[in-house]
PDB file of N, CA and C in Angstrom:
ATOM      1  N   UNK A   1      41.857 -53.112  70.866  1.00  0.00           N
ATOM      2  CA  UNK A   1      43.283 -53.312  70.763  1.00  0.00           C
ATOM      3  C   UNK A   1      43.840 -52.356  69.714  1.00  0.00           C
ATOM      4  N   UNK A   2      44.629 -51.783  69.917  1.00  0.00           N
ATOM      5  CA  UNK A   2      45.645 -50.815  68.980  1.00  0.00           C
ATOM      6  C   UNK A   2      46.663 -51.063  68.086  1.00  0.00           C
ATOM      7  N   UNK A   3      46.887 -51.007  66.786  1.00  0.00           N
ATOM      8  CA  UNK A   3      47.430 -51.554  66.136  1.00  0.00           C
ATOM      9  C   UNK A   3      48.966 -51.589  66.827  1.00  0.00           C
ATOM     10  N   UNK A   4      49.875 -52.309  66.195  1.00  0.00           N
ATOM     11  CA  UNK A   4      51.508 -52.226  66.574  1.00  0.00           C
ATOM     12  C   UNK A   4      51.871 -51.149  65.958  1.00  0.00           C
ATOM     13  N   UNK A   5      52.898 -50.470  66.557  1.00  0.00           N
ATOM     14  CA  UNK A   5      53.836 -49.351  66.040  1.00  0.00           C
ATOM     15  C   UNK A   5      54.934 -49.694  64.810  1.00  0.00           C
ATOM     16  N   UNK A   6      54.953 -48.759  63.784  1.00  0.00           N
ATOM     17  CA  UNK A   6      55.659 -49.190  62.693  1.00  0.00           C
ATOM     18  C   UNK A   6      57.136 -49.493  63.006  1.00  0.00           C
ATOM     19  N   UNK A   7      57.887 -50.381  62.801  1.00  0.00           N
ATOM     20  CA  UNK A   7      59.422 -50.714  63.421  1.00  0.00           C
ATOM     21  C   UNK A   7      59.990 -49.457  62.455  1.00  0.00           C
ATOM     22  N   UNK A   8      59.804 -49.371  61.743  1.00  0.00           N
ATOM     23  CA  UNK A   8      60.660 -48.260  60.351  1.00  0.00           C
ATOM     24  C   UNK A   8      60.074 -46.592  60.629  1.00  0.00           C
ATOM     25  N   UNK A   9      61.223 -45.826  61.373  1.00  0.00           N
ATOM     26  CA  UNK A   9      60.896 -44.338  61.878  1.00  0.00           C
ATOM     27  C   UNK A   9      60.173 -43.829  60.634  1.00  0.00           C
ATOM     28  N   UNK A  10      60.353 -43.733  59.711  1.00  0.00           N
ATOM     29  CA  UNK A  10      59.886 -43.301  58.257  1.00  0.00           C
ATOM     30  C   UNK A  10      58.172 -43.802  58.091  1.00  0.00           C
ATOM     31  N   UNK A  11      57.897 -44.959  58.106  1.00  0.00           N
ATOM     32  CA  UNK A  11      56.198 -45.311  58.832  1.00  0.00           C
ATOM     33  C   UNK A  11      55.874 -44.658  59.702  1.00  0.00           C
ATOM     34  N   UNK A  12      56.554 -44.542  60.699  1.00  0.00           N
ATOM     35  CA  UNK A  12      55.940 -43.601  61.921  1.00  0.00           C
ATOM     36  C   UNK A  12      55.738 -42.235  61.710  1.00  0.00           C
ATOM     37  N   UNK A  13      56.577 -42.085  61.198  1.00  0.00           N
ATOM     38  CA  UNK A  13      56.633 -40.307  60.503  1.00  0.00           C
ATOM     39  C   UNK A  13      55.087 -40.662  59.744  1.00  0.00           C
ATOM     40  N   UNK A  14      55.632 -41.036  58.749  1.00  0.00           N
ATOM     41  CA  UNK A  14      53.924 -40.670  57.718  1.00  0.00           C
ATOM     42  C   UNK A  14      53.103 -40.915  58.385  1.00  0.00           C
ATOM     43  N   UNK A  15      52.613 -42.326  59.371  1.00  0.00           N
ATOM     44  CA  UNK A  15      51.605 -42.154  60.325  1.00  0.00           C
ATOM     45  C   UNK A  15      51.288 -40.769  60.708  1.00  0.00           C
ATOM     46  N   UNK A  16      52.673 -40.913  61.733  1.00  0.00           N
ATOM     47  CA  UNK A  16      52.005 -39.301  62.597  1.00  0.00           C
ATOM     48  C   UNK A  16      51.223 -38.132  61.907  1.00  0.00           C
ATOM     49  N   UNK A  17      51.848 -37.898  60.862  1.00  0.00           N
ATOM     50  CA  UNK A  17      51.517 -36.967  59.520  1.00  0.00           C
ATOM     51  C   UNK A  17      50.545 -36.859  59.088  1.00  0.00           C
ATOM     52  N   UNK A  18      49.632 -38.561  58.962  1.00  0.00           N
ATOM     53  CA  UNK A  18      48.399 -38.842  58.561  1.00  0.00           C
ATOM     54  C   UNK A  18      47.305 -38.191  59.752  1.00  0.00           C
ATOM     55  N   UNK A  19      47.362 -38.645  60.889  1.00  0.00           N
ATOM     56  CA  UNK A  19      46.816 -38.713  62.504  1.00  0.00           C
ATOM     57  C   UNK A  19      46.831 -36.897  62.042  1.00  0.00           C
ATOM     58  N   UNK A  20      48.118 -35.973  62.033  1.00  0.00           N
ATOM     59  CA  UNK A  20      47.933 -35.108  62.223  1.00  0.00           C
ATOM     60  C   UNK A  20      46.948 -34.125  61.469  1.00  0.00           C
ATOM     61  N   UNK A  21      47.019 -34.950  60.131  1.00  0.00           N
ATOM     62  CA  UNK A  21      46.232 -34.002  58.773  1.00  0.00           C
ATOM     63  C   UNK A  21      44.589 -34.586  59.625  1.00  0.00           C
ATOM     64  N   UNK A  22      44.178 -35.921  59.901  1.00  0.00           N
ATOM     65  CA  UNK A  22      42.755 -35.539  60.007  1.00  0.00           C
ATOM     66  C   UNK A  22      42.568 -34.943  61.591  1.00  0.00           C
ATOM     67  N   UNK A  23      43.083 -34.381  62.578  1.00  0.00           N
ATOM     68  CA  UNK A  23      42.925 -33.895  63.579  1.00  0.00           C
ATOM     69  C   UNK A  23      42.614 -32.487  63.060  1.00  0.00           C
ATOM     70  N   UNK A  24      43.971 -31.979  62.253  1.00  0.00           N
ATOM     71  CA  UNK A  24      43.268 -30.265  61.428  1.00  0.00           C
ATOM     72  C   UNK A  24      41.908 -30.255  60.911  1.00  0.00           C
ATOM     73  N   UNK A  25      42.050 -31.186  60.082  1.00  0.00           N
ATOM     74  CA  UNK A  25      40.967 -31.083  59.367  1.00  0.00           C
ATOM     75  C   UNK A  25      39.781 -31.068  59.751  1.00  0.00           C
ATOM     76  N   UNK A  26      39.881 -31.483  61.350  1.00  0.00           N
ATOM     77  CA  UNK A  26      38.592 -31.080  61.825  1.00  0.00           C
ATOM     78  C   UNK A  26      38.035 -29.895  62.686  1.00  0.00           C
ATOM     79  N   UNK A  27      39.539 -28.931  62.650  1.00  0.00           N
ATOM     80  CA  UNK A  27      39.685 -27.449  63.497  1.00  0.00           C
ATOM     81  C   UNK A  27      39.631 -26.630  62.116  1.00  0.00           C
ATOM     82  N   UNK A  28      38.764 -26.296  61.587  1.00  0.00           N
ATOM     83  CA  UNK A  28      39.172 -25.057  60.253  1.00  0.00           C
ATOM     84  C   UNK A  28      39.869 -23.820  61.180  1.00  0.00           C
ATOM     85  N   UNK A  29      39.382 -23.207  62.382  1.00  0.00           N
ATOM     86  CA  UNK A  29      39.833 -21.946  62.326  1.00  0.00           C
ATOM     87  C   UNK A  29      41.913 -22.508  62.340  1.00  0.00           C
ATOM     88  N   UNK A  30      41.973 -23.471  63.306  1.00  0.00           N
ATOM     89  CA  UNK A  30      43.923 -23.439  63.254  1.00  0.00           C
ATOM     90  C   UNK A  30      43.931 -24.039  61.909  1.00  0.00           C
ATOM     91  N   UNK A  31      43.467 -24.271  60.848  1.00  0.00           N
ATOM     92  CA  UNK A  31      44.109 -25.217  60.052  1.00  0.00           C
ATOM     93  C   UNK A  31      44.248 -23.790  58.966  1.00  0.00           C
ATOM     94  N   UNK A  32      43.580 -22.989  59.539  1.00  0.00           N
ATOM     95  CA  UNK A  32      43.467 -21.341  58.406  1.00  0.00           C
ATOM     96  C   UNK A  32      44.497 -20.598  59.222  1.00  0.00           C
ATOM     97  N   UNK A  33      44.649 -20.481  60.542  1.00  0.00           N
ATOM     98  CA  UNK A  33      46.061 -20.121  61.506  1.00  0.00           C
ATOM     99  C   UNK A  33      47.257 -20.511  60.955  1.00  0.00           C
ATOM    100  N   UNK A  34      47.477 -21.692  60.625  1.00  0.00           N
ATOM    101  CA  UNK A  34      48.796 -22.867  60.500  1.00  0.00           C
ATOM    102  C   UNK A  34      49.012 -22.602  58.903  1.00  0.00           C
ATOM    103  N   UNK A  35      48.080 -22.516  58.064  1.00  0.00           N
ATOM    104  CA  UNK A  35      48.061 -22.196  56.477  1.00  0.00           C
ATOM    105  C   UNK A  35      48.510 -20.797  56.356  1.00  0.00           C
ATOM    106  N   UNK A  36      48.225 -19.996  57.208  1.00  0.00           N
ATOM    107  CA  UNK A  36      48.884 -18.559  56.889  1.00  0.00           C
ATOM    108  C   UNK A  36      50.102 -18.159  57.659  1.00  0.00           C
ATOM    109  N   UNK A  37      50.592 -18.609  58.724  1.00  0.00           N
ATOM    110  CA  UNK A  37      51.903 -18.818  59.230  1.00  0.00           C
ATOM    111  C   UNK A  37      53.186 -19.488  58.497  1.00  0.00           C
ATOM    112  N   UNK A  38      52.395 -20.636  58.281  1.00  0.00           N
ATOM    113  CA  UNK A  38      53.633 -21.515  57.329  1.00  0.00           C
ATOM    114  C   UNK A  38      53.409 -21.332  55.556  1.00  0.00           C
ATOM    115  N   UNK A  39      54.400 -20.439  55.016  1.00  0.00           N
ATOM    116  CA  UNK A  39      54.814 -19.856  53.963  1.00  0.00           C
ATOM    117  C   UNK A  39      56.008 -19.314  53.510  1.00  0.00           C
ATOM    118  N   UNK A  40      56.567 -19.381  52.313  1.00  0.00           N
ATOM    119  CA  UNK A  40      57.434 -19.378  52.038  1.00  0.00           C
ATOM    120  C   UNK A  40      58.433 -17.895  52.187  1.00  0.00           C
ATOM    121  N   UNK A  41      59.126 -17.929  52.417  1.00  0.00           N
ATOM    122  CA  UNK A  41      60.048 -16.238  52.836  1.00  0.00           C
ATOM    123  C   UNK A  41      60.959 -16.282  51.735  1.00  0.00           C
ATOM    124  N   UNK A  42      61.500 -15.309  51.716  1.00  0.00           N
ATOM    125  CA  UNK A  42      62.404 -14.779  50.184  1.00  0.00           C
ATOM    126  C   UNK A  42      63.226 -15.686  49.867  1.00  0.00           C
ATOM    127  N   UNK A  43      63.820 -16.505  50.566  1.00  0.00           N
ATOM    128  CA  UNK A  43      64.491 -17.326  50.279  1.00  0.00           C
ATOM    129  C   UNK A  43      64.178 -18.418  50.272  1.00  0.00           C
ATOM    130  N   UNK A  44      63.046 -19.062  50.342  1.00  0.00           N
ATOM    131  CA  UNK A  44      62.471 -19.967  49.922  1.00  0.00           C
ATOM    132  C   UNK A  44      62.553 -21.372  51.607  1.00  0.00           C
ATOM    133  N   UNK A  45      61.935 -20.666  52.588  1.00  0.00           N
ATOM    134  CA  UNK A  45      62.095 -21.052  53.667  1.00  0.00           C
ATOM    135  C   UNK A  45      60.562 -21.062  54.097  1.00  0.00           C
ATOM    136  N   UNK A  46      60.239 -21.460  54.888  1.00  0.00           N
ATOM    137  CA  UNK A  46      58.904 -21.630  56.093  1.00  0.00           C
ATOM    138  C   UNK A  46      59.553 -20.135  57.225  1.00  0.00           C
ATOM    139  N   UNK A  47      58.214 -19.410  56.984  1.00  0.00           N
ATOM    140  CA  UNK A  47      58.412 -18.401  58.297  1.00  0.00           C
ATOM    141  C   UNK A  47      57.992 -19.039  59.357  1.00  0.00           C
ATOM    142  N   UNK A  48      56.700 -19.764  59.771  1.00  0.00           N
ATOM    143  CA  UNK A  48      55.987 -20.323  60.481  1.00  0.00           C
ATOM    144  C   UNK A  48      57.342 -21.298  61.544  1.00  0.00           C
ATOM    145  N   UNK A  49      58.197 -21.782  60.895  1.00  0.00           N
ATOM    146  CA  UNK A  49      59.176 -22.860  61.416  1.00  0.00           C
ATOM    147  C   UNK A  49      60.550 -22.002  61.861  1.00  0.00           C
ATOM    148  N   UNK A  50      60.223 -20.787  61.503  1.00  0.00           N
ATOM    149  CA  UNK A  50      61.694 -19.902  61.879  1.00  0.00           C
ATOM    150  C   UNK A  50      61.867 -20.220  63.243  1.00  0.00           C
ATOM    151  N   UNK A  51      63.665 -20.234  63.693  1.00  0.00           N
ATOM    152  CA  UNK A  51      64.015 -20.281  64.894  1.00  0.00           C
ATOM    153  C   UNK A  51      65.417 -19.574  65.335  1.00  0.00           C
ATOM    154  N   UNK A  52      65.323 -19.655  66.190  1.00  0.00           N
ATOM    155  CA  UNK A  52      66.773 -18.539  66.292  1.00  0.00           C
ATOM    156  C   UNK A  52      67.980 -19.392  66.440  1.00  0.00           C
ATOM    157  N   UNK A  53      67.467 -20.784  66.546  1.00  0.00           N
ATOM    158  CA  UNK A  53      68.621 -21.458  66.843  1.00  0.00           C
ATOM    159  C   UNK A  53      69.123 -22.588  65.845  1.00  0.00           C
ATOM    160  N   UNK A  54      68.506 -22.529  64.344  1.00  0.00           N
ATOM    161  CA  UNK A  54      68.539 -23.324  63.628  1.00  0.00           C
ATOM    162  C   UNK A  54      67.851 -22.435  62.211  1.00  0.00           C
ATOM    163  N   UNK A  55      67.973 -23.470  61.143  1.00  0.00           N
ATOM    164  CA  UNK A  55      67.147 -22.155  60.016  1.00  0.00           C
ATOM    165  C   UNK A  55      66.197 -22.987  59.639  1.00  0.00           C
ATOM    166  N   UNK A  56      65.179 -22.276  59.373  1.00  0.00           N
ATOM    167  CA  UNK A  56      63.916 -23.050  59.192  1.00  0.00           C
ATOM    168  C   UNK A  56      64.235 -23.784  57.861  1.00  0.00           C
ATOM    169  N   UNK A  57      63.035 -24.661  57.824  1.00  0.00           N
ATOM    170  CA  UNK A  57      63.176 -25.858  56.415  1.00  0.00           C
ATOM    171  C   UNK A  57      62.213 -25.200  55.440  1.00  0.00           C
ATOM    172  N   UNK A  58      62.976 -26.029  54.344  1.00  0.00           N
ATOM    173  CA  UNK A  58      62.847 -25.187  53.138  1.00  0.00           C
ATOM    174  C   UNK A  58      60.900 -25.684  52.911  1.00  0.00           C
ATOM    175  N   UNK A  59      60.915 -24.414  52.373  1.00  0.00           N
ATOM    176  CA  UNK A  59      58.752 -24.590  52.139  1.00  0.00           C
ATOM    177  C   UNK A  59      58.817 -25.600  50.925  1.00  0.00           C
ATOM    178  N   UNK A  60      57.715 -26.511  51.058  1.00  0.00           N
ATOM    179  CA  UNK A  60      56.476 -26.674  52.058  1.00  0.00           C
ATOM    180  C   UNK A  60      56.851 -27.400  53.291  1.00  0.00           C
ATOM    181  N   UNK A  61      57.014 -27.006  54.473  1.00  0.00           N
ATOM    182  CA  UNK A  61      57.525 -27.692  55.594  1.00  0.00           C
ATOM    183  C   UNK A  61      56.280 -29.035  55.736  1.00  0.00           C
ATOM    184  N   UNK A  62      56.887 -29.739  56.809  1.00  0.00           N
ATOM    185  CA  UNK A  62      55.552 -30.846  56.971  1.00  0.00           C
ATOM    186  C   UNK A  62      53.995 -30.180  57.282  1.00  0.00           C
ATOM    187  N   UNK A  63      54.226 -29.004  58.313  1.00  0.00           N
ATOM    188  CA  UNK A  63      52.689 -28.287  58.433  1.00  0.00           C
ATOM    189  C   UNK A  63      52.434 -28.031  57.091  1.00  0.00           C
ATOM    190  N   UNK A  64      52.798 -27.476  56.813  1.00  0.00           N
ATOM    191  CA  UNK A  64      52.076 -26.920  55.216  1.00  0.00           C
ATOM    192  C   UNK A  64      51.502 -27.899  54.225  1.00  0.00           C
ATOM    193  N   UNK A  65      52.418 -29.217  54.408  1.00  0.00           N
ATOM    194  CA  UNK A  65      51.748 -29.944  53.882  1.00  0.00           C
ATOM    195  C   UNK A  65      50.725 -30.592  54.395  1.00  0.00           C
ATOM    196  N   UNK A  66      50.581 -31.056  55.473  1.00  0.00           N
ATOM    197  CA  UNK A  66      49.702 -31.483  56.718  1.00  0.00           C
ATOM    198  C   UNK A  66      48.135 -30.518  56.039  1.00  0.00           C
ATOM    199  N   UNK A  67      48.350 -29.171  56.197  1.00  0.00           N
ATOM    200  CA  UNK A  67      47.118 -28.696  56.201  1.00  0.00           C
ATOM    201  C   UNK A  67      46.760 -28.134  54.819  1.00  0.00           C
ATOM    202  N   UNK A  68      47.207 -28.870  53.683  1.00  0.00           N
ATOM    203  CA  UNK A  68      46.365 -28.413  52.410  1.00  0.00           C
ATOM    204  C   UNK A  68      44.922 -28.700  52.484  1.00  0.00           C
TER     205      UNK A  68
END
């Protein structure tokens, strides 16, 4: 049986977050891919998260933190 889903989006977030850090953690080569993509740009942004249709979030985005 599977636990219940957190009612509070903010639980679910850190869940997912959690789920996602030990899934990397068990790929070194993407978790060394995803660590050198997502970094900070002159202005203090995530290149890795750049988009043309929005501006990326300010570093350390969630990947970056995900894969320390």
């Amino acid at each position: 049986m599977t636990a219940a889903a957190p009612r509070d989006p903010d639980q679910r977030s850190f869940r997912l977050l959690g789920e996602a850090a030990e899934i990397i953690t068990g790929w070194p080569l993407v978790r060394e891919r995803l660590r050198a993509a997502h970094v900070p740009d002159a202005e203090g942004r995530c290149r890795g998260c750049a988009s043309q249709t929005r501006s990326a979030p300010h570093w350390p985005c969630a990947l970056a933190l995900v894969c320390r």
